[in-house]
Protein backbone atom coordinates (compact mmCIF):
# COMPACT_ATOMS: atom_id res chain seq x y z
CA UNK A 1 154.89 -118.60 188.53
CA UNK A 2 154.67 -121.42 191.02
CA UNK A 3 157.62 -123.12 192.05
CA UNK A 4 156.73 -126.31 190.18
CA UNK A 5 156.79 -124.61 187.33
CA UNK A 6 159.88 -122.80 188.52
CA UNK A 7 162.01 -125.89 188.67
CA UNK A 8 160.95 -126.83 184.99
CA UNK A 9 163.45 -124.15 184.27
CA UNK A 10 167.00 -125.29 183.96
CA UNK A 11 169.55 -122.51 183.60
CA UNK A 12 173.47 -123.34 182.52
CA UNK A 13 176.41 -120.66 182.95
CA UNK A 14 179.19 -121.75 181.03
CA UNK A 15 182.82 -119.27 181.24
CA UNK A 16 181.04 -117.05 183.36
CA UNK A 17 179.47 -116.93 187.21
CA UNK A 18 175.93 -117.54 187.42
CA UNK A 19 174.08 -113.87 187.81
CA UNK A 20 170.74 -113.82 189.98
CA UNK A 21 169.51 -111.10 187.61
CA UNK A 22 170.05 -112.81 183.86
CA UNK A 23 168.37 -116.01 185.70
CA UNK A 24 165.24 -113.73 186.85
CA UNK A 25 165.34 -112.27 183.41
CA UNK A 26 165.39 -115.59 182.07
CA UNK A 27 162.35 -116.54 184.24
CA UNK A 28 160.30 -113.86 182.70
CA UNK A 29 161.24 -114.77 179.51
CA UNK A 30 159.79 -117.99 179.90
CA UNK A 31 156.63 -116.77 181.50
CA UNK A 32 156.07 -114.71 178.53
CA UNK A 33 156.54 -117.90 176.23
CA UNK A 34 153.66 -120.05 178.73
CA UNK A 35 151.69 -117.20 177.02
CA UNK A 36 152.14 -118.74 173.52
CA UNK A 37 152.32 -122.55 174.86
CA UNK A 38 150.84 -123.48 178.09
CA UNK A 39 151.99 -127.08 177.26
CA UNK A 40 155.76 -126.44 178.39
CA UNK A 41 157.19 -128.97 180.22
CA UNK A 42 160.96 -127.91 180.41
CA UNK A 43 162.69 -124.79 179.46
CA UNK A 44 166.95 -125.71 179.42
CA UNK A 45 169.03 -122.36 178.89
CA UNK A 46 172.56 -121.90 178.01
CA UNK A 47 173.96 -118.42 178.69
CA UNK A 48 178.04 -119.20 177.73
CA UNK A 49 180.90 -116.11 177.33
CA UNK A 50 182.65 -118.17 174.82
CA UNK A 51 185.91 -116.53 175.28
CA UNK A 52 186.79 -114.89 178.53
CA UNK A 53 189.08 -112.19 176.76
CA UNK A 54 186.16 -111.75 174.26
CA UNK A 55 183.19 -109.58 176.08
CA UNK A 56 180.60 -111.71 173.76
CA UNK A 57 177.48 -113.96 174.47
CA UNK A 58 175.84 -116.72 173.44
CA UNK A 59 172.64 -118.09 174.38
CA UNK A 60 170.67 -121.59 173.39
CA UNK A 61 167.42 -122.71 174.54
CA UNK A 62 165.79 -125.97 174.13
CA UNK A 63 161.52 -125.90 175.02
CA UNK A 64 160.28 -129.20 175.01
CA UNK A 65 156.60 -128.65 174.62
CA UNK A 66 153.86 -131.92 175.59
CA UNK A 67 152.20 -132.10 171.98
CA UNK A 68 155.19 -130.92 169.51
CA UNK A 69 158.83 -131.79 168.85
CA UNK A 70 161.55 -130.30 170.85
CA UNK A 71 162.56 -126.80 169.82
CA UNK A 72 165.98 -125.74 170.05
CA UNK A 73 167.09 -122.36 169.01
CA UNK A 74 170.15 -120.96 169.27
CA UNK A 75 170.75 -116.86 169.43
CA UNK A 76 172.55 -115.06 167.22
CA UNK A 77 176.54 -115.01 168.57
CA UNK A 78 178.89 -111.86 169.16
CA UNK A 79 176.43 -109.62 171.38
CA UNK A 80 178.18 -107.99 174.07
CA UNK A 81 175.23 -107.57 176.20
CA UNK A 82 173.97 -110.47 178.07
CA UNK A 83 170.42 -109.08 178.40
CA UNK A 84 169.56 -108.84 174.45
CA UNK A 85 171.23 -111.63 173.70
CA UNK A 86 169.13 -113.77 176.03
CA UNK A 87 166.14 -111.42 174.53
CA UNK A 88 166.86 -112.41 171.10
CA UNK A 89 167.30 -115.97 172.03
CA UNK A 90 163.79 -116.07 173.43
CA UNK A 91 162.56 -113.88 170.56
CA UNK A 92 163.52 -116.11 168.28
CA UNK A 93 162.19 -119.39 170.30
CA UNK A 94 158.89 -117.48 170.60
CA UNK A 95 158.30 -117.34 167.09
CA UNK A 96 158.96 -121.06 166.49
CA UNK A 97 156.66 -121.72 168.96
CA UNK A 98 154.18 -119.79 167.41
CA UNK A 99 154.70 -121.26 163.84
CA UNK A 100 154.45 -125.08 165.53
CA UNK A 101 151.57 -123.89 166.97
CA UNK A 102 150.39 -122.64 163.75
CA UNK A 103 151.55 -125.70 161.78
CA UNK A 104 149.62 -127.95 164.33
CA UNK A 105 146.49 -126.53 164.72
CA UNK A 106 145.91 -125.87 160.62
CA UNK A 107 143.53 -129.16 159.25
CA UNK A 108 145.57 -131.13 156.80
CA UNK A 109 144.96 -129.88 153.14
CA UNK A 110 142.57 -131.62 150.74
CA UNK A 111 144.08 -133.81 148.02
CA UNK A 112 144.04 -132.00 144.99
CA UNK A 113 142.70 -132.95 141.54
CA UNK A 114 145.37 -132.82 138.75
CA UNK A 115 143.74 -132.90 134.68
CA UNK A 116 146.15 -134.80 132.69
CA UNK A 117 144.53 -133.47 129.62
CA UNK A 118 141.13 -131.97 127.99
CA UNK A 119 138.12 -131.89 129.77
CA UNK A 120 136.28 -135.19 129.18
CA UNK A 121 133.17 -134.08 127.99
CA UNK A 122 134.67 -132.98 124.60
CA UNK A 123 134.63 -129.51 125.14
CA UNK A 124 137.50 -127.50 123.28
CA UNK A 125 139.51 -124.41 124.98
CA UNK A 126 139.26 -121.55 124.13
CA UNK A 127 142.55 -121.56 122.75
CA UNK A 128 142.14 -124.00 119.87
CA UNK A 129 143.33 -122.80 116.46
CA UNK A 130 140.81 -121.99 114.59
């Protein structure tokens, strides 16, 4: 990754030091999302220990993408591993992505034609009384 789009990442340690390996982890994380979006133009991440007698994580991300509304996700609390919770965290940003993606490629749908009542050219169903 070049370091232009190195500095795009911002990385926040909140009630914890910052750790060289969770940020390269991090990195790689967001290398793997440029392979759903090359459009990314900043990548802020949150890695927070909540409560320093608590040995939990939690992790937010917020992708702003060129063509598509922000996407903020935030990763399921209470893991006591750093590394999956930033995993999950990305996992879960990776699949908005791809749904936005999804969602904004897909034509809108035709209009469709509602019958308020019988055919009009005086044809009966097939489920007339007889």
């Amino acid at each position: 990754m070049s370091a232009l789009r190195m500095s795009l990442i911002e990385i926040t340690f909140r009630g914890m030091s910052a750790s060289p390996s969770v940020e390269a982890a991090i990195e790689r994380w967001v290398r793997r999302l440029e392979h759903v979006s090359d459009a990314i133009e900043h990548c802020a991440v949150v890695v927070e220990r909540p409560h320093a007698r608590q040995p939990y994580f939690e992790v937010r991300l917020a992708v702003t993408v060129s063509d598509q509304p922000r996407i903020v996700v935030r990763g399921p609390g209470g893991i006591t591993d750093v590394y999956v919770a930033v995993s999950d965290a990305f996992r879960a940003g990776r699949r908005l992505l791809v749904d936005a993606r999804r969602s904004h490629d897909q034509p809108p749908m035709a209009p469709r034609r509602v019958l308020d009542g019988p055919p009009s050219d005086g044809a009966q169903s097939s489920c007339a009384a007889s």
